[in-house]
N, C-alpha and C. Protein backbone atom coordinates (compact mmCIF):
# COMPACT_ATOMS: atom_id res chain seq x y z
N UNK A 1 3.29 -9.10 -7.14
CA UNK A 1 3.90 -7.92 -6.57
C UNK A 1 4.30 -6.96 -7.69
N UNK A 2 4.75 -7.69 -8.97
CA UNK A 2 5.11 -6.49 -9.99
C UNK A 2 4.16 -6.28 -10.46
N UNK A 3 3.24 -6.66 -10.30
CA UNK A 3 1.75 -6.09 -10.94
C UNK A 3 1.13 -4.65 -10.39
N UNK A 4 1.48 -5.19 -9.06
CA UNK A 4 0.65 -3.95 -8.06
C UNK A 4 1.81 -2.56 -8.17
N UNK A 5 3.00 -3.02 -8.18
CA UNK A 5 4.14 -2.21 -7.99
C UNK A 5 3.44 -1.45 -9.85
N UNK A 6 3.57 -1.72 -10.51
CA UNK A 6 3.62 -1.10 -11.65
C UNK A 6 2.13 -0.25 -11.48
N UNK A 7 0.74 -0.72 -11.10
CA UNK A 7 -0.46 -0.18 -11.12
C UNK A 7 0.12 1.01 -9.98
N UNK A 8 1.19 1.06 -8.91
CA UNK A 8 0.86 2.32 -8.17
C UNK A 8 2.35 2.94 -8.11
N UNK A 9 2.46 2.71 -9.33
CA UNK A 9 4.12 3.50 -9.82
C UNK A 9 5.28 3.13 -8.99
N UNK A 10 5.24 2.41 -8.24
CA UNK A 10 6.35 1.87 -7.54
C UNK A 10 7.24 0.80 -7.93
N UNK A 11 8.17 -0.04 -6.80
CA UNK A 11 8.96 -1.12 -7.65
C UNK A 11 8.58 -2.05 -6.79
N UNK A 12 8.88 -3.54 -7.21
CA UNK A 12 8.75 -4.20 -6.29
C UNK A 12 9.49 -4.59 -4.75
N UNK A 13 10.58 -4.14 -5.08
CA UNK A 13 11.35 -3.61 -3.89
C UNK A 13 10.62 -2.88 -2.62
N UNK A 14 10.13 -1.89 -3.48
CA UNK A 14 9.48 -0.98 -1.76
C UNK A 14 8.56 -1.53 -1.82
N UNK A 15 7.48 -2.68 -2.26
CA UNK A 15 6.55 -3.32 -1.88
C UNK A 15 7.10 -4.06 -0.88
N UNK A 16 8.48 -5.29 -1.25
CA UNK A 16 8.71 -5.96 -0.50
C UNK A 16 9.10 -5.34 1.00
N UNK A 17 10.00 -4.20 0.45
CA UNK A 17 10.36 -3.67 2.39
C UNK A 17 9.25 -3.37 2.70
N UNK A 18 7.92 -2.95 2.67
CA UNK A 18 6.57 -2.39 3.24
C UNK A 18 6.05 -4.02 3.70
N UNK A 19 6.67 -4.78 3.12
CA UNK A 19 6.02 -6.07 3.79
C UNK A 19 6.60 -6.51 4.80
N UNK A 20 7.83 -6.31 4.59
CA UNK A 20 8.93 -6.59 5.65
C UNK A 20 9.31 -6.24 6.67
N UNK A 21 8.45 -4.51 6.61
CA UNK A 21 8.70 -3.68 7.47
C UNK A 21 10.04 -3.19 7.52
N UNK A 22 11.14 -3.21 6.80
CA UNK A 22 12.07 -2.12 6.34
C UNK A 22 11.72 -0.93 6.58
N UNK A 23 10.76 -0.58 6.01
CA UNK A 23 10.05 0.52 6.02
C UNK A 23 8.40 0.93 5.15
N UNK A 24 8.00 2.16 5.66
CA UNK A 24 6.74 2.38 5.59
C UNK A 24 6.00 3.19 3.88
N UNK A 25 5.22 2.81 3.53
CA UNK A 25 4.87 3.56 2.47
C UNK A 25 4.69 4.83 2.64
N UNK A 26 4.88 5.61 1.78
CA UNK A 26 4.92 7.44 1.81
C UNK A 26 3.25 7.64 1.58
N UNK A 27 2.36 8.66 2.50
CA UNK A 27 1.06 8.91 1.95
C UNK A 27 0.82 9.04 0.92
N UNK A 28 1.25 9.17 0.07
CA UNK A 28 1.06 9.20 -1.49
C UNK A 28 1.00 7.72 -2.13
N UNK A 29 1.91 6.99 -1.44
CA UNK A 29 1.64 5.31 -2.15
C UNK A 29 0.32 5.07 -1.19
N UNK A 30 0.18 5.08 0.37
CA UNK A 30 -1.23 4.56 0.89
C UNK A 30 -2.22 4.71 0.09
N UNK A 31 -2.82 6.24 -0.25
CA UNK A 31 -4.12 6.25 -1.08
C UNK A 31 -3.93 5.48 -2.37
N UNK A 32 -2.83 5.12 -2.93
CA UNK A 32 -2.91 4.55 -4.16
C UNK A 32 -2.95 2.83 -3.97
N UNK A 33 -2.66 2.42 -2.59
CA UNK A 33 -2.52 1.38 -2.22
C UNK A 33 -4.48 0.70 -1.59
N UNK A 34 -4.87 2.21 -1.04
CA UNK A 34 -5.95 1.89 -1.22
C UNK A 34 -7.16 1.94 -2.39
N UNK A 35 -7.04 2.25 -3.02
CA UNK A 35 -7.43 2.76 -4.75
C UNK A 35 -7.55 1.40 -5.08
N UNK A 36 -6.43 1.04 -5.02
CA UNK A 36 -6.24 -0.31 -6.02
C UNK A 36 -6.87 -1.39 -5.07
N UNK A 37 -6.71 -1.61 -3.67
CA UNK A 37 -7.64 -2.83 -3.25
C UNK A 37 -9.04 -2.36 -2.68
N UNK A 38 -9.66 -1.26 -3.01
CA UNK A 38 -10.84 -0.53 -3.03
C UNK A 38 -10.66 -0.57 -1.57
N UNK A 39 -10.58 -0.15 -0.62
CA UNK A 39 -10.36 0.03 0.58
C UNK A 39 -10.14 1.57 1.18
N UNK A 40 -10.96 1.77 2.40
CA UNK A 40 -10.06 3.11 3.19
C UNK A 40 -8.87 3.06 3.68
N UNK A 41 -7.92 4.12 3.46
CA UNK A 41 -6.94 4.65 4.09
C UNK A 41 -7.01 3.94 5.52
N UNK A 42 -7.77 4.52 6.23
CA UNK A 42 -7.89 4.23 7.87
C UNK A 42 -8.00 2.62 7.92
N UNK A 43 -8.59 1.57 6.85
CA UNK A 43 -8.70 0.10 6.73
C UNK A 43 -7.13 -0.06 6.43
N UNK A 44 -6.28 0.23 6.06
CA UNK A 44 -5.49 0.14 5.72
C UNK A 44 -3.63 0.31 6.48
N UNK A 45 -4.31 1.80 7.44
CA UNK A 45 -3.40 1.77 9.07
C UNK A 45 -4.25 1.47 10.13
N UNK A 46 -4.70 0.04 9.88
CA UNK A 46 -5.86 -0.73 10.82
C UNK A 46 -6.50 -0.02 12.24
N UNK A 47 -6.86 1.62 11.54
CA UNK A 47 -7.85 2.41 12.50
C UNK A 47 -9.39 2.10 12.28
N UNK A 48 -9.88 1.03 11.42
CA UNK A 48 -10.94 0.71 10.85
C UNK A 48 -11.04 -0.65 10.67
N UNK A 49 -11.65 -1.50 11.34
CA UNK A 49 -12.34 -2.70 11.05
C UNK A 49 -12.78 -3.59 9.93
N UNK A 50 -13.78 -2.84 9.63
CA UNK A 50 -14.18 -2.86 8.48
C UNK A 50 -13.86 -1.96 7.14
N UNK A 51 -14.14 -2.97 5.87
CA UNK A 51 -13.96 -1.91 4.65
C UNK A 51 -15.03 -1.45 4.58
């Protein structure tokens, strides 16, 4: 988690609430969230099936 948190400028904290559902990543972390696991946006707010 501090790996990914550091590759998309975040902390591990708002990773963990985004897991937890605390709360939601800001569009600006999604595309970077998809960047990093090579994935679409839309794969990602499960409007897409497939990657």
């Amino acid at each position: 988690m501090k790996q990914l948190a550091a590759q998309i400028q975040t902390t591990d904290g708002a990773i963990s609430n985004w897991e937890n559902c605390v709360n939601e990543p800001k569009i600006s972390y999604l595309v970077r969230l998809a960047e990093f696991f090579n994935v679409s946006s839309d794969y990602l707010l499960g409007l897409k099936d497939e990657i």
